[in-house]
C-alpha atoms as a PDB file:
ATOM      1  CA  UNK A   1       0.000   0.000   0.000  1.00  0.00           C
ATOM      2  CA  UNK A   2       1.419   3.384  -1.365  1.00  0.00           C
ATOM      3  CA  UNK A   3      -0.356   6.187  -0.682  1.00  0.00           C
ATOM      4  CA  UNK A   4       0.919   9.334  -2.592  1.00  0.00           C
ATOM      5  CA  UNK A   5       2.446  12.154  -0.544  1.00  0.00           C
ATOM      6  CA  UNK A   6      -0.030  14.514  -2.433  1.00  0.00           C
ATOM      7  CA  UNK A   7      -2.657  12.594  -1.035  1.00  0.00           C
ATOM      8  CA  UNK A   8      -1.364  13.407   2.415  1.00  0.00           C
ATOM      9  CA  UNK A   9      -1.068  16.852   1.561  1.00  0.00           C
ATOM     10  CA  UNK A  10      -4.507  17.317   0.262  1.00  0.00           C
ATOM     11  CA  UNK A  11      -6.318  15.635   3.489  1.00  0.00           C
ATOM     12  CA  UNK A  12      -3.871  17.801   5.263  1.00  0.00           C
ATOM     13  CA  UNK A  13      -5.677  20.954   3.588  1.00  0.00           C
ATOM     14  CA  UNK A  14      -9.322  19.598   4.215  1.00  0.00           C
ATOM     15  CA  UNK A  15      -9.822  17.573   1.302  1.00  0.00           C
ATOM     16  CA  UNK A  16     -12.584  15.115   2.220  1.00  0.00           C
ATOM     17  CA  UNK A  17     -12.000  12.948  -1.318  1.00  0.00           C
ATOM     18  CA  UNK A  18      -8.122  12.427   0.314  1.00  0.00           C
ATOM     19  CA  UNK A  19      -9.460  11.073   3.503  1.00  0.00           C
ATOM     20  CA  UNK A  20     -11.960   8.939   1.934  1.00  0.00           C
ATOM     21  CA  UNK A  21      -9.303   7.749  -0.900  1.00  0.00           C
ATOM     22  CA  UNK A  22      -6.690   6.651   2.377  1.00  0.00           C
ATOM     23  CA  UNK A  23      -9.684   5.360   4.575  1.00  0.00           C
ATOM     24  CA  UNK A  24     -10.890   2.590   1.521  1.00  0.00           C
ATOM     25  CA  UNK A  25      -7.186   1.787   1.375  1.00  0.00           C
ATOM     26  CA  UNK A  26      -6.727   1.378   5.114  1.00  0.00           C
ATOM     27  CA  UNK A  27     -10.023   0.381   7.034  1.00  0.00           C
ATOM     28  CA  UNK A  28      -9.300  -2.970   6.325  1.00  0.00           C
ATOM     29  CA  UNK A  29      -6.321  -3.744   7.392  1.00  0.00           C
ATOM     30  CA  UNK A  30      -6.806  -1.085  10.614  1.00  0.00           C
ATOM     31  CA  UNK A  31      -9.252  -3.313  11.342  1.00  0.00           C
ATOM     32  CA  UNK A  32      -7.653  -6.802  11.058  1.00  0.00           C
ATOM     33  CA  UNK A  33      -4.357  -5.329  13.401  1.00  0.00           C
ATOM     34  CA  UNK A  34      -7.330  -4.182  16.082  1.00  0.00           C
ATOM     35  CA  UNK A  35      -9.142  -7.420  15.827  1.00  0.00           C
ATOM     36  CA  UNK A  36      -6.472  -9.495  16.237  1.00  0.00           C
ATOM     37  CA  UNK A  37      -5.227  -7.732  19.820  1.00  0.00           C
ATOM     38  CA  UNK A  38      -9.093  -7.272  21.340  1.00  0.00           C
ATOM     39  CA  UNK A  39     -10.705  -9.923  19.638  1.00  0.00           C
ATOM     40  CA  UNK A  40     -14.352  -8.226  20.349  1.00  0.00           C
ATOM     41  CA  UNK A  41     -15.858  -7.140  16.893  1.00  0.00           C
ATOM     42  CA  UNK A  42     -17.352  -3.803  18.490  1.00  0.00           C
ATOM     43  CA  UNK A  43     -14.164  -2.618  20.240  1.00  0.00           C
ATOM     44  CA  UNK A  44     -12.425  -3.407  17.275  1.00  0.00           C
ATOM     45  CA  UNK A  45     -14.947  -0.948  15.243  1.00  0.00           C
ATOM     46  CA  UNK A  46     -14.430   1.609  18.000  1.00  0.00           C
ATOM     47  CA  UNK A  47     -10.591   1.714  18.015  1.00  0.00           C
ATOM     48  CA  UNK A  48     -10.723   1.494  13.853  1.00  0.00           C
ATOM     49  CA  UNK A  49     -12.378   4.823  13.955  1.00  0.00           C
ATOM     50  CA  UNK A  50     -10.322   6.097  16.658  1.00  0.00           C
ATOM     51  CA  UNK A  51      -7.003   5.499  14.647  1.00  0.00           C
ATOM     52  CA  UNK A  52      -8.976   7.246  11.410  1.00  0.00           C
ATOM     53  CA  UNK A  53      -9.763  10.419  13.604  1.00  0.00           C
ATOM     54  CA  UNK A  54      -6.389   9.994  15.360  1.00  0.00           C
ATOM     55  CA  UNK A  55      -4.490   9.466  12.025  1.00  0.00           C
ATOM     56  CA  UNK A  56      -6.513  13.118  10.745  1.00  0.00           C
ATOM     57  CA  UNK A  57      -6.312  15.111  13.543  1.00  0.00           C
ATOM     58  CA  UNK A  58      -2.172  14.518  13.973  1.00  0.00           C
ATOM     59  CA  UNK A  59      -1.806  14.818   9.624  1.00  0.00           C
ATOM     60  CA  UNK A  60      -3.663  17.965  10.117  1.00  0.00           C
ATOM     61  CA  UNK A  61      -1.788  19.437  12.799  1.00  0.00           C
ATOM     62  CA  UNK A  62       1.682  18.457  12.762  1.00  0.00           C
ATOM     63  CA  UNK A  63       4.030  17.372  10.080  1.00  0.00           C
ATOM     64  CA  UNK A  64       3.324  15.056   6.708  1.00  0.00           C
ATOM     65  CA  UNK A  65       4.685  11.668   8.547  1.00  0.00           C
ATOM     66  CA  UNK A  66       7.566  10.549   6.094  1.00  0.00           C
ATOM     67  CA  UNK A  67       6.599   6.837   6.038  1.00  0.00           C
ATOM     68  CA  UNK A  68       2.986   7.247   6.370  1.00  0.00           C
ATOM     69  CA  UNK A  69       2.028   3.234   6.394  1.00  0.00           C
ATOM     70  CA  UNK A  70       4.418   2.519   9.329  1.00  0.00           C
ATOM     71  CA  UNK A  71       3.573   5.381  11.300  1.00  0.00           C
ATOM     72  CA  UNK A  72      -0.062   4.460  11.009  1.00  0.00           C
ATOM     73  CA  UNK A  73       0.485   0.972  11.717  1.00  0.00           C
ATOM     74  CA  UNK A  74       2.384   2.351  14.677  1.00  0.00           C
ATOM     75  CA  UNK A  75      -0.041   5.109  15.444  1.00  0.00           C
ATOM     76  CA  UNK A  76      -2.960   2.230  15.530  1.00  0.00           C
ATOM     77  CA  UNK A  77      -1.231  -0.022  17.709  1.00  0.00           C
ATOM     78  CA  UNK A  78      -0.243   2.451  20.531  1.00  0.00           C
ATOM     79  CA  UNK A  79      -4.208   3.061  20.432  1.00  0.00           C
ATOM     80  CA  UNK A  80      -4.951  -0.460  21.031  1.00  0.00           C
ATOM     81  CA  UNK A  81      -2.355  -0.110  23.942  1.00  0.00           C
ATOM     82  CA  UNK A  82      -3.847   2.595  25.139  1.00  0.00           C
ATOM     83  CA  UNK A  83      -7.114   1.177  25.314  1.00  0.00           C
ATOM     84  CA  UNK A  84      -5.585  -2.158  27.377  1.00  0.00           C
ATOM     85  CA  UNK A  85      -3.900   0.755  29.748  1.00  0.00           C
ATOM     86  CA  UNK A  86      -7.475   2.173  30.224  1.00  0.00           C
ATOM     87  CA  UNK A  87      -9.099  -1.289  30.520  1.00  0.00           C
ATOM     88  CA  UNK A  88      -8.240  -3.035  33.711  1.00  0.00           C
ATOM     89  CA  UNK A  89     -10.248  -6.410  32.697  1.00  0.00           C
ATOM     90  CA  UNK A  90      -8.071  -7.180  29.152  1.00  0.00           C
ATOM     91  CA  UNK A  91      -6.633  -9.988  27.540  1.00  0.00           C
ATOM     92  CA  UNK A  92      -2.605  -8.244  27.912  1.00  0.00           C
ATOM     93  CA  UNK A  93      -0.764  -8.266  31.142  1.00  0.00           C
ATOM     94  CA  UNK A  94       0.376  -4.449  31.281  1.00  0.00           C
ATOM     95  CA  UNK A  95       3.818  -5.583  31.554  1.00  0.00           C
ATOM     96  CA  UNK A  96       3.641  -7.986  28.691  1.00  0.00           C
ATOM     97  CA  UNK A  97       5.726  -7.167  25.711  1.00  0.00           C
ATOM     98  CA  UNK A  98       3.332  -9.022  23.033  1.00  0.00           C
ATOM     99  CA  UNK A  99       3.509  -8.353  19.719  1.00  0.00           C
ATOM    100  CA  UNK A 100       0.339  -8.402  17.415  1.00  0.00           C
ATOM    101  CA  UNK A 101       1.429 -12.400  15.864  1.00  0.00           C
ATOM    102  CA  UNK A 102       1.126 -13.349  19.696  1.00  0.00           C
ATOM    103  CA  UNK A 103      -2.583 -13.696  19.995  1.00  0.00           C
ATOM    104  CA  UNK A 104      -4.452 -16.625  18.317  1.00  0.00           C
ATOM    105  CA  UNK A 105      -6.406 -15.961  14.936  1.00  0.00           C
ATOM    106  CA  UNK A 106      -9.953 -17.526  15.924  1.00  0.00           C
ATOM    107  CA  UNK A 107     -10.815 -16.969  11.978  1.00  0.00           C
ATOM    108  CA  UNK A 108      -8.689 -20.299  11.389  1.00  0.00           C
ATOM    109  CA  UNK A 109     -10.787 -23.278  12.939  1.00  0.00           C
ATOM    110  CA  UNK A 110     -10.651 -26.501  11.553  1.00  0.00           C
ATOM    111  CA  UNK A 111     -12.919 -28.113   9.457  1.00  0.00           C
ATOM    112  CA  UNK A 112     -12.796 -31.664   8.556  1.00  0.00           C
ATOM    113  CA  UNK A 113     -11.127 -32.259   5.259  1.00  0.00           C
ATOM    114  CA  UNK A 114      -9.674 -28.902   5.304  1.00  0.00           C
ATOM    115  CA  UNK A 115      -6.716 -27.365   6.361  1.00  0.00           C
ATOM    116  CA  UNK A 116      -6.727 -26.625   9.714  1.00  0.00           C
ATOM    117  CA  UNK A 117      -3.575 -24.142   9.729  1.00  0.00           C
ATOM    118  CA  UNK A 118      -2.694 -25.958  12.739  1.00  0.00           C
ATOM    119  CA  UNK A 119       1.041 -26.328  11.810  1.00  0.00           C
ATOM    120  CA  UNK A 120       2.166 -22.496  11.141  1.00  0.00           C
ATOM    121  CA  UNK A 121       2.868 -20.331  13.837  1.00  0.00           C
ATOM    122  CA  UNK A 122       1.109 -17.323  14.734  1.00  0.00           C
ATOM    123  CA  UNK A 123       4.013 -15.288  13.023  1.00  0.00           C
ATOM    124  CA  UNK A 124       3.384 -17.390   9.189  1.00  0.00           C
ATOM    125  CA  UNK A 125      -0.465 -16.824   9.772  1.00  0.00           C
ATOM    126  CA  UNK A 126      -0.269 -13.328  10.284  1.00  0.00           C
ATOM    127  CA  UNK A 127       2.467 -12.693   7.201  1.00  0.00           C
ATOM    128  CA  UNK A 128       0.670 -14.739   4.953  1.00  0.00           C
ATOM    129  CA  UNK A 129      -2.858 -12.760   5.363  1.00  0.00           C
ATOM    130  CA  UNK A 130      -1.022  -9.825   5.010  1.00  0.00           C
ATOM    131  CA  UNK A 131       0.609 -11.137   1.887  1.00  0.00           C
ATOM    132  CA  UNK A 132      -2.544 -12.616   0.538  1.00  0.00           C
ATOM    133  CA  UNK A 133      -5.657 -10.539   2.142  1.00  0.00           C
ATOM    134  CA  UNK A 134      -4.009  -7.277   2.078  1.00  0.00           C
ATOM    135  CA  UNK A 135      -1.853  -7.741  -0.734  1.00  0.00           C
ATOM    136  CA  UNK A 136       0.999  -5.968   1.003  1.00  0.00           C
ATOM    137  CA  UNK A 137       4.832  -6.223  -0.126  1.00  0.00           C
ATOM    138  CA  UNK A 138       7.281  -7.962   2.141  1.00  0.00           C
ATOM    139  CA  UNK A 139       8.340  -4.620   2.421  1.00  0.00           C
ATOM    140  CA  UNK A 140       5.086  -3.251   3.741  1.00  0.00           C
ATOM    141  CA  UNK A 141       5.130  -6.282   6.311  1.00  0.00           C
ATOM    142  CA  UNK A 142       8.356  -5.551   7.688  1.00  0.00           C
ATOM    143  CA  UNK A 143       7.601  -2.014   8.670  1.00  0.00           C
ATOM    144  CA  UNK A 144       4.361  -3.296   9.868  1.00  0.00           C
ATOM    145  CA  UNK A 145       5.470  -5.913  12.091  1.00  0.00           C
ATOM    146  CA  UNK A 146       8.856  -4.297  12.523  1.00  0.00           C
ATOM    147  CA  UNK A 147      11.201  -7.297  11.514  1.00  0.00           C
ATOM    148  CA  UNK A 148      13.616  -7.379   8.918  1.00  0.00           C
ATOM    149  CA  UNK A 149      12.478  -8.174   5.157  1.00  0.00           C
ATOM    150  CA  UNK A 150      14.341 -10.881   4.883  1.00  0.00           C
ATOM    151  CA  UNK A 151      12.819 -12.441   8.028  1.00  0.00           C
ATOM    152  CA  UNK A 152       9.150 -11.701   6.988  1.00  0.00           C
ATOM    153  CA  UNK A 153      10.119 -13.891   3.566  1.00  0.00           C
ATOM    154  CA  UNK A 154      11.691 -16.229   5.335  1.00  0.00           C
ATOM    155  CA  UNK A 155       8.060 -17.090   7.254  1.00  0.00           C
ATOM    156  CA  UNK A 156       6.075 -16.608   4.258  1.00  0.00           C
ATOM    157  CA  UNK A 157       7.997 -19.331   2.485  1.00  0.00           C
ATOM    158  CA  UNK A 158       8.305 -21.513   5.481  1.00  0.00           C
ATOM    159  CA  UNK A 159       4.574 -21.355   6.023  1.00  0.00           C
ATOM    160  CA  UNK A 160       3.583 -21.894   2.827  1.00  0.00           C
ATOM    161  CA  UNK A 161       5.688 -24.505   2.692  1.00  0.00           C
ATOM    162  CA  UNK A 162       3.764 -26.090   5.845  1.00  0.00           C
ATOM    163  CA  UNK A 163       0.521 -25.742   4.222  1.00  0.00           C
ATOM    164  CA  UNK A 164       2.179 -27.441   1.071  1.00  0.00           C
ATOM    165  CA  UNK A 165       2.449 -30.489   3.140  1.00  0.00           C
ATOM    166  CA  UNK A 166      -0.694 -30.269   5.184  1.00  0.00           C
ATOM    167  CA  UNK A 167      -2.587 -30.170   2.020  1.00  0.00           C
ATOM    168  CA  UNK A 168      -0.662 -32.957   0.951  1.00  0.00           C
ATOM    169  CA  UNK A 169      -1.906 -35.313   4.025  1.00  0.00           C
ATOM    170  CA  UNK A 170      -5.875 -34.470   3.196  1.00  0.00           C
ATOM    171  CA  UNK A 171      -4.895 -35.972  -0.477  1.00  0.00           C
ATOM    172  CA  UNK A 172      -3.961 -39.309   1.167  1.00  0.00           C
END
């Protein structure tokens, strides 16, 4: 995702087409990254819009962030923190250092005869949805996830790999 430091500047001078234009680009994935830390489908809707209004408000009043997609992935997951800080009865211990591939995906459940996803790690689920759903570069999932490019690969390939064989074992 490449979104075109024009664009920036435009929703930066009011332009409601700019915001619109970056919110069909984003919601999505703003969405997914939420989900997957509070795993409650309203709460997730509610911090989605925050980061949106969040993501305006600090475009509008400060500087044009340089590497806008990292500093909203960034921007959206100190919002999810901050809602865990606020929350006293949440699924993170305060002092926990967990990253986003950390919590379990309950969108992949087994289901006789198919593949269960059982044998990647939470890491190879999360890069290959971002990959696949999102349609993101391995460069776009290293800034997202903040690992190196050439580990983010390295997990793509290895779970793929995995689900290779997995879909192997159903043929037999």
């Amino acid at each position: 995702m490449h979104i075109p430091n024009k664009l920036i500047r435009d929703m930066k001078h009011g332009s409601e087409q700019a915001f619109t234009t970056i919110y069909e680009q984003y919601h999505k994935l703003i969405y997914y990254i939420v989900y997957q830390y509070v795993k409650d489908v309203e709460v997730a809707k509610d911090l989605t819009q925050d980061a949106f209004i969040k993501m305006y408000n600090e475009v509008k009043n400060n500087d044009e962030p340089n590497r806008f997609h990292a500093w909203f992935i960034t921007l959206t997951k100190n919002i999810v923190m901050d809602y865990f800080r606020k929350n006293k009865n949440n699924l993170v211990d305060k002092n926990s250092e967990k990253t986003l591939a950390e919590f379990p995906d309950p969108s992949y459940q087994a289901t006789p005869g198919f593949i269960s996803f059982k044998s990647l790690t939470p890491s190879e689920k999360q890069v290959i949805d971002l990959k696949i759903m999102f349609k993101m570069t391995f460069k776009e999932i290293a800034q997202t996830l903040d690992s190196p490019q050439s580990v983010v690969v390295k997990m793509y390939y290895d779970g793929l790999k995995k689900l290779r064989s997995e879909m192997e074992d159903l043929k037999r």
